[in-house]
N, C-alpha and C. Protein backbone atom coordinates (compact mmCIF):
# COMPACT_ATOMS: atom_id res chain seq x y z
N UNK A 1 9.37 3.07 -13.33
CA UNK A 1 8.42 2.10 -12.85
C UNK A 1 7.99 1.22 -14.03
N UNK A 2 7.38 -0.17 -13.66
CA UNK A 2 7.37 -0.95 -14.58
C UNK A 2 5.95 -0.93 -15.24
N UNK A 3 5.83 -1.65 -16.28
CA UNK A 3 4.54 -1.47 -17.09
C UNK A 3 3.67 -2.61 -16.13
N UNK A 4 3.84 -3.37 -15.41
CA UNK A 4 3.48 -4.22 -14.36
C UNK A 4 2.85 -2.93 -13.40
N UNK A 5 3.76 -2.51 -12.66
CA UNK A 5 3.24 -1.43 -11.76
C UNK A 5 2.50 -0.63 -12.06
N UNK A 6 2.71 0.02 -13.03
CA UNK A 6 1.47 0.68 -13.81
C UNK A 6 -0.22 0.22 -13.28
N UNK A 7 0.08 -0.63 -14.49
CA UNK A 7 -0.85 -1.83 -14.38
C UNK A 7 -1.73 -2.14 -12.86
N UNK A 8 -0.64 -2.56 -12.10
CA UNK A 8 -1.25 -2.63 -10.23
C UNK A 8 -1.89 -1.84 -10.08
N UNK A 9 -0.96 -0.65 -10.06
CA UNK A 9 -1.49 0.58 -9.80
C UNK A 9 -3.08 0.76 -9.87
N UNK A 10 -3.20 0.87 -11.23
CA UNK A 10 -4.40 0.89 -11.76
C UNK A 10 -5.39 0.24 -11.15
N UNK A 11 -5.21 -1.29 -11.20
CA UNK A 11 -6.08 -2.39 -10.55
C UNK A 11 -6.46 -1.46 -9.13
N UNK A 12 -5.69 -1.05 -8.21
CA UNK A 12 -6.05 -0.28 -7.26
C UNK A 12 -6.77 0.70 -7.21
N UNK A 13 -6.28 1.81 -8.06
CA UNK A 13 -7.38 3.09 -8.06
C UNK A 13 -8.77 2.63 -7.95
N UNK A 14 -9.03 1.79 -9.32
CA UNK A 14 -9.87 1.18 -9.54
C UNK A 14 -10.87 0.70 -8.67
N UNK A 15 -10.31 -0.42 -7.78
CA UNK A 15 -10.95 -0.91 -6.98
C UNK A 15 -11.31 -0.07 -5.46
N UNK A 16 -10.31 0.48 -5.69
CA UNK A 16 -10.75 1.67 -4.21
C UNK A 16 -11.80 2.50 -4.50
N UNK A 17 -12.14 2.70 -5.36
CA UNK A 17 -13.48 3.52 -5.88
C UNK A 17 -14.36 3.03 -6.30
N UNK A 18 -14.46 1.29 -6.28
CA UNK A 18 -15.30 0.59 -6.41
C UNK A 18 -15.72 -0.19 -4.80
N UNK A 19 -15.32 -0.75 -3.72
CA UNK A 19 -14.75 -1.08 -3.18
C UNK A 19 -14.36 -0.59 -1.65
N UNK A 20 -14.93 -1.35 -0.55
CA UNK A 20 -14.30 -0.75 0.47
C UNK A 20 -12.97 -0.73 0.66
N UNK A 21 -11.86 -0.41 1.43
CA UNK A 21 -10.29 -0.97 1.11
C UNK A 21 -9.62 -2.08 1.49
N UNK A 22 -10.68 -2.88 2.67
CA UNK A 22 -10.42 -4.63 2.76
C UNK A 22 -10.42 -5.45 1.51
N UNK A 23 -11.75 -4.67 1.01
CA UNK A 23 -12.12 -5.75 -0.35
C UNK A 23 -11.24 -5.44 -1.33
N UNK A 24 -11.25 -3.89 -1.34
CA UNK A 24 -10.09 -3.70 -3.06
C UNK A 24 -8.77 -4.40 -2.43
N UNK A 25 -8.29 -4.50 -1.64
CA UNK A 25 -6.86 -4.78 -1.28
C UNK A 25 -6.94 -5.77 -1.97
N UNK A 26 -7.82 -6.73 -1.35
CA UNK A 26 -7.78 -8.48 -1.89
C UNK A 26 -8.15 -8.41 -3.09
N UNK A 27 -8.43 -7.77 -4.04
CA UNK A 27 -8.06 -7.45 -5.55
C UNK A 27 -6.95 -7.64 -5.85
N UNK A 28 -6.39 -5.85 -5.27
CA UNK A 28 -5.06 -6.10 -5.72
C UNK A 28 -3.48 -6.82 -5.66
N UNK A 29 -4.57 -7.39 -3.93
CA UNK A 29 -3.10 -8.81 -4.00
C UNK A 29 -3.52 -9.79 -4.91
N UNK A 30 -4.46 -10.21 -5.46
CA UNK A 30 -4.78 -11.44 -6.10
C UNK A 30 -4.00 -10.83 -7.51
N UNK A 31 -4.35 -9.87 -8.41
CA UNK A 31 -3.80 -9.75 -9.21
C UNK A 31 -1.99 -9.74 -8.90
N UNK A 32 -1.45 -8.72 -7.73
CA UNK A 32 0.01 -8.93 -7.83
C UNK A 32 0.09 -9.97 -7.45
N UNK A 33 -0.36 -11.19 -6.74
CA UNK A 33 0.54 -12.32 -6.83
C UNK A 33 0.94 -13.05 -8.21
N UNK A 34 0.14 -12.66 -9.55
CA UNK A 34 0.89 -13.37 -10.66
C UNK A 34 1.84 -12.45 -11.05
N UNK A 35 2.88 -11.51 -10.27
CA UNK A 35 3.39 -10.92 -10.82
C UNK A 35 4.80 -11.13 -9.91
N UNK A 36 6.14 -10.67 -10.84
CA UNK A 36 7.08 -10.98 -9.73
C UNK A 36 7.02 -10.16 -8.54
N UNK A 37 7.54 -11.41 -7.08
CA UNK A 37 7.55 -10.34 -6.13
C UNK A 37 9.14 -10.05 -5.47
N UNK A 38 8.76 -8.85 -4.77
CA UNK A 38 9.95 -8.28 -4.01
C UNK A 38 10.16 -8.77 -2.63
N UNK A 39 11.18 -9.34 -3.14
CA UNK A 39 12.21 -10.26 -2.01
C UNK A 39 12.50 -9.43 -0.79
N UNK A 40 13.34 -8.21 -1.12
CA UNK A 40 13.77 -7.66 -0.09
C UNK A 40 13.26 -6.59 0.53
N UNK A 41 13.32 -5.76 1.57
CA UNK A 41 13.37 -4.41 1.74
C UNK A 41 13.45 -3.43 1.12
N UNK A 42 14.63 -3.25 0.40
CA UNK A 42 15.12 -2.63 -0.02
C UNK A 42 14.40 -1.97 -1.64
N UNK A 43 14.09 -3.41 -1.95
CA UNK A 43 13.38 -3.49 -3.37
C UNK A 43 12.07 -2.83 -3.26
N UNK A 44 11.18 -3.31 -2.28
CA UNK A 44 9.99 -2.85 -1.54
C UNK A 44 10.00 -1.52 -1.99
N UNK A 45 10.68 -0.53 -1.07
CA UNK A 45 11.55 1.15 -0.83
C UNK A 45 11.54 1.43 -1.81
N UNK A 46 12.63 1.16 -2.84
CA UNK A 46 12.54 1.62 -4.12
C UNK A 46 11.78 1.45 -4.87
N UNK A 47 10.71 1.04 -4.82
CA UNK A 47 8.98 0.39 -6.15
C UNK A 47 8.39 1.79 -4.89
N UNK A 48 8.30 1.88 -3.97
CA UNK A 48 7.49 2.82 -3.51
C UNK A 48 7.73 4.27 -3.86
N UNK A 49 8.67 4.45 -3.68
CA UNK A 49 9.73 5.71 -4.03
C UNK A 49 9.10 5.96 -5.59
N UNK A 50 9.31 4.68 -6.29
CA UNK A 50 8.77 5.15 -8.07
C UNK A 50 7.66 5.72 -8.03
N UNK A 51 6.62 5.06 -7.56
CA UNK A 51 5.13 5.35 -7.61
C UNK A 51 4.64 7.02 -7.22
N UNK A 52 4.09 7.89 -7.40
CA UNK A 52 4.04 9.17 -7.65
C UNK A 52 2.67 9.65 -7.69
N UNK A 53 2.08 8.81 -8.44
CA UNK A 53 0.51 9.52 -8.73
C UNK A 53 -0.22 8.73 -7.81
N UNK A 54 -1.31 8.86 -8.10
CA UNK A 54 -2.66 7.92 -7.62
C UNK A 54 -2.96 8.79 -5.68
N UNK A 55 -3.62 7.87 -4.66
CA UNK A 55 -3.54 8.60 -3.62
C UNK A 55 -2.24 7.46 -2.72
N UNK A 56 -2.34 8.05 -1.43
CA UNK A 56 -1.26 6.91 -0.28
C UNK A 56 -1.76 5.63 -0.07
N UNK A 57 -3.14 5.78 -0.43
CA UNK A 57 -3.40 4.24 -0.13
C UNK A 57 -3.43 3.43 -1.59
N UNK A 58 -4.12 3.67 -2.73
CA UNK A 58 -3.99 3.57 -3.61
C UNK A 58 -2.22 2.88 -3.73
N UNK A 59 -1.14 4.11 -3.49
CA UNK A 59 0.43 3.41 -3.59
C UNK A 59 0.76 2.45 -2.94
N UNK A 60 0.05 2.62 -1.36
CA UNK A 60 0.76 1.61 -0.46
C UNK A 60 -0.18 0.00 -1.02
N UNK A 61 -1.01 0.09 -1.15
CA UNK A 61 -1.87 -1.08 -1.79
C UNK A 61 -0.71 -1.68 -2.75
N UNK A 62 -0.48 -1.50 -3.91
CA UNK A 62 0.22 -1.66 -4.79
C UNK A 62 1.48 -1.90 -4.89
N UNK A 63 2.24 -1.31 -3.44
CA UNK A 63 3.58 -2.37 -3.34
C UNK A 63 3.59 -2.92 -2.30
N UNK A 64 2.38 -2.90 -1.58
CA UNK A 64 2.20 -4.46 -0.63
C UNK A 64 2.07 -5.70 -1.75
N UNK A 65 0.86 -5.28 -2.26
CA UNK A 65 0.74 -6.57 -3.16
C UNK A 65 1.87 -7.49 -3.67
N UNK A 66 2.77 -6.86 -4.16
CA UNK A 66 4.13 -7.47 -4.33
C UNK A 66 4.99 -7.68 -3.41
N UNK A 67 4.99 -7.64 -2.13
CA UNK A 67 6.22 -7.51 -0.91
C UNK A 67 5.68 -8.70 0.10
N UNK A 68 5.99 -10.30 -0.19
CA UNK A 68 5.36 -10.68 0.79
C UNK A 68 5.98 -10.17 2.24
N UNK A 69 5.25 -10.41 3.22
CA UNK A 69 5.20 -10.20 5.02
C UNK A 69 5.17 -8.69 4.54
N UNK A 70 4.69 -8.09 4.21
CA UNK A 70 4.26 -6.43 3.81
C UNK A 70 2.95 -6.15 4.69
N UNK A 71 2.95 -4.80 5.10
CA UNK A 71 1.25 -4.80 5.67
C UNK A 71 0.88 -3.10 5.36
N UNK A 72 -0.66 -3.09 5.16
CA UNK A 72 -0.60 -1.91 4.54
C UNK A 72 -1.19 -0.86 5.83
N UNK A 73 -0.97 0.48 6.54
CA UNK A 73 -1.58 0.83 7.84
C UNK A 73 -1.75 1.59 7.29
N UNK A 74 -3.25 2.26 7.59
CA UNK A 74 -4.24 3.76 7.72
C UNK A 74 -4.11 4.20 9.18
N UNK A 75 -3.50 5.55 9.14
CA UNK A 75 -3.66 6.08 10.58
C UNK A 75 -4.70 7.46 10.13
N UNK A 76 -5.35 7.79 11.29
CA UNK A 76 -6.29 9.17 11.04
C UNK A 76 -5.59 10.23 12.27
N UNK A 77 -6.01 11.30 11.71
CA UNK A 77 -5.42 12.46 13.15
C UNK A 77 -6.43 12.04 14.13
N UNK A 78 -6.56 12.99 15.27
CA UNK A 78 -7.02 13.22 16.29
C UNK A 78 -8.59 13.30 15.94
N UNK A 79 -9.23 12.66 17.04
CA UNK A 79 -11.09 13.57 17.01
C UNK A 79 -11.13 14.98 16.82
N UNK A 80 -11.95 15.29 15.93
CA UNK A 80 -11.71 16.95 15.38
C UNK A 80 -10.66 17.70 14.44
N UNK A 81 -9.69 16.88 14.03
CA UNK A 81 -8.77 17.43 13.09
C UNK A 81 -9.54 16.45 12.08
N UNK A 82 -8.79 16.59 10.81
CA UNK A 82 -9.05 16.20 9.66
C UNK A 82 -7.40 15.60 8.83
N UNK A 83 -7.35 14.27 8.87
CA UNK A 83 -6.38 13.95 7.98
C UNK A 83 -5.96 12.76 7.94
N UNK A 84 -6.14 11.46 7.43
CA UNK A 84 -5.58 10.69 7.40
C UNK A 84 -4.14 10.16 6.06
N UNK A 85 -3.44 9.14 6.44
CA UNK A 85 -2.49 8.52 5.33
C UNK A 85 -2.36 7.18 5.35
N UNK A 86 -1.83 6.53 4.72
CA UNK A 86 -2.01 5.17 4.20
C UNK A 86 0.07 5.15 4.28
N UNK A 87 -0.04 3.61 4.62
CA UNK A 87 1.65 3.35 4.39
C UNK A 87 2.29 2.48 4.35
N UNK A 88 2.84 1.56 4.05
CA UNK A 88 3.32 0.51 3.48
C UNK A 88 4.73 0.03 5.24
N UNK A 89 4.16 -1.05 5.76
CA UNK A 89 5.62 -1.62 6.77
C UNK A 89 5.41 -3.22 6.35
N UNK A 90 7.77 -3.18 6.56
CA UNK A 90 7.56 -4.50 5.99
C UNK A 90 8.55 -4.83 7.31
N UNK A 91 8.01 -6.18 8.11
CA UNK A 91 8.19 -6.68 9.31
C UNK A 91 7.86 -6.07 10.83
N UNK A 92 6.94 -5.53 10.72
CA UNK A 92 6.75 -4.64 11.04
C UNK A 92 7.05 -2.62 11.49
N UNK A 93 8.12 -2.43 10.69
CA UNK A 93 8.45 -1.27 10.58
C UNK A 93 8.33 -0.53 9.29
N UNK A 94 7.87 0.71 9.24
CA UNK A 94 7.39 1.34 8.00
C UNK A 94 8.28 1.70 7.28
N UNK A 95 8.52 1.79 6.07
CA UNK A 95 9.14 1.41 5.09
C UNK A 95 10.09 3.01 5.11
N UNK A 96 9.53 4.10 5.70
CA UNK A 96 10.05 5.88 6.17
C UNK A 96 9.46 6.08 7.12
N UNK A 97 10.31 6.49 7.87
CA UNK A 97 9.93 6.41 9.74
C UNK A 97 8.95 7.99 9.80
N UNK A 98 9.24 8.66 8.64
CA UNK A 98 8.00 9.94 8.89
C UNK A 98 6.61 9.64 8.26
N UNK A 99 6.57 8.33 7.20
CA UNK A 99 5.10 8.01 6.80
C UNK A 99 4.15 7.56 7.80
N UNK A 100 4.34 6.91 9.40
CA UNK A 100 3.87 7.53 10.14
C UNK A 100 3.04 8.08 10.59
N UNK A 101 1.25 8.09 10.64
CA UNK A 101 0.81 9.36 10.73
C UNK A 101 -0.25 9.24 11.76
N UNK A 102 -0.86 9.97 12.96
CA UNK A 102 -1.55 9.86 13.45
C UNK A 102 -1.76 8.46 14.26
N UNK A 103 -3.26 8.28 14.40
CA UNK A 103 -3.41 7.24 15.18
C UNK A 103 -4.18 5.95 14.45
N UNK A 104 -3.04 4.91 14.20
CA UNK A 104 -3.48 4.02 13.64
C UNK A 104 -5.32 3.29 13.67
N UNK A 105 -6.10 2.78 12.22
CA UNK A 105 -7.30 2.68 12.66
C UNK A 105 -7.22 1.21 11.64
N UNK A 106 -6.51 0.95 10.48
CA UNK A 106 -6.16 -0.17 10.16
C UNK A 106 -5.28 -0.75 9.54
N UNK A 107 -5.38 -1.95 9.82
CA UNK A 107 -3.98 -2.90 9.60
C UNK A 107 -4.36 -3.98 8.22
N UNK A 108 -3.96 -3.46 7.11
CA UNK A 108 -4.24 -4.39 5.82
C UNK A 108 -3.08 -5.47 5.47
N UNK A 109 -3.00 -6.88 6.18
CA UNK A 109 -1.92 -8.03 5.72
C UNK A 109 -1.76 -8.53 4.20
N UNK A 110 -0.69 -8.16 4.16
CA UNK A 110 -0.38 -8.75 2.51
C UNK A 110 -1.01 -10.56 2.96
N UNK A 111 -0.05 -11.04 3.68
CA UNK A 111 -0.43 -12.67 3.38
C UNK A 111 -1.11 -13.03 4.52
C-alpha cells in the first residue's frame, strides 16, 4: 500500500472519531481528491484488499475516496442482534459479493 493510502487512511480514522460518518467521509473525499484516482474496478479491489488495519468503515471510506462513481454502504443485523459492517460498491455492486451484510441503513456517495 502506498504512503498516500497510508496517509487517507489516517485522515479517516481520524475523522471518524472526530466526526459523524457523513461529515468525516466529506473529509476524506476532499483530501483523496488531490490524490491520484482509480480508474477501474479492478484497481478499486486491489487498494481494498491492501488495506488491513483500521475498522470496515474507516477502509471502505478510504478507497471510496479515490474510486470515482464508488459508494460507501453500512448495513446493521436484525432488531436485537448486534453487528454491523461498512463496504465499498462500485456501480452499484459491492466490490465482494460476501461484504454484504445485514440490512442496509446507509448509503455514503463518493461524487
Amino acid at each position: 500500500m502506498s504512503a498516500a493510502d497510508h496517509s487517507l487512511h489516517l485522515v479517516a480514522w481520524v475523522a471518524l472519531r472526530a466526526l459523524p460518518p457523513e461529515r468525516a467521509f466529506a473529509v476524506v473525499k476532499r483530501v483523496g481528491r488531490w490524490l491520484p484516482q482509480r480508474r477501474d474496478r479492478a484497481d478499486v479491489a486491489r487498494a481494498a484488499r491492501r488495506l488491513r488495519l483500521g475498522t470496515c468503515l474507516s477502509r471502505a471510506m478510504t478507497v471510496s475516496a479515490r474510486a470515482p462513481g464508488s459508494e460507501v454502504v453500512i448495513g446493521v443485523q436484525k432488531p436485537g442482534e448486534f453487528g454491523a459492517h461498512a463496504w465499498v460498491e462500485v456501480g452499484g455492486e459491492p466490490l465482494k459479493a460476501d461484504d454484504v451484510f445485514g440490512e442496509e441503513i446507509a448509503r455514503l456517495r463518493r461524487d
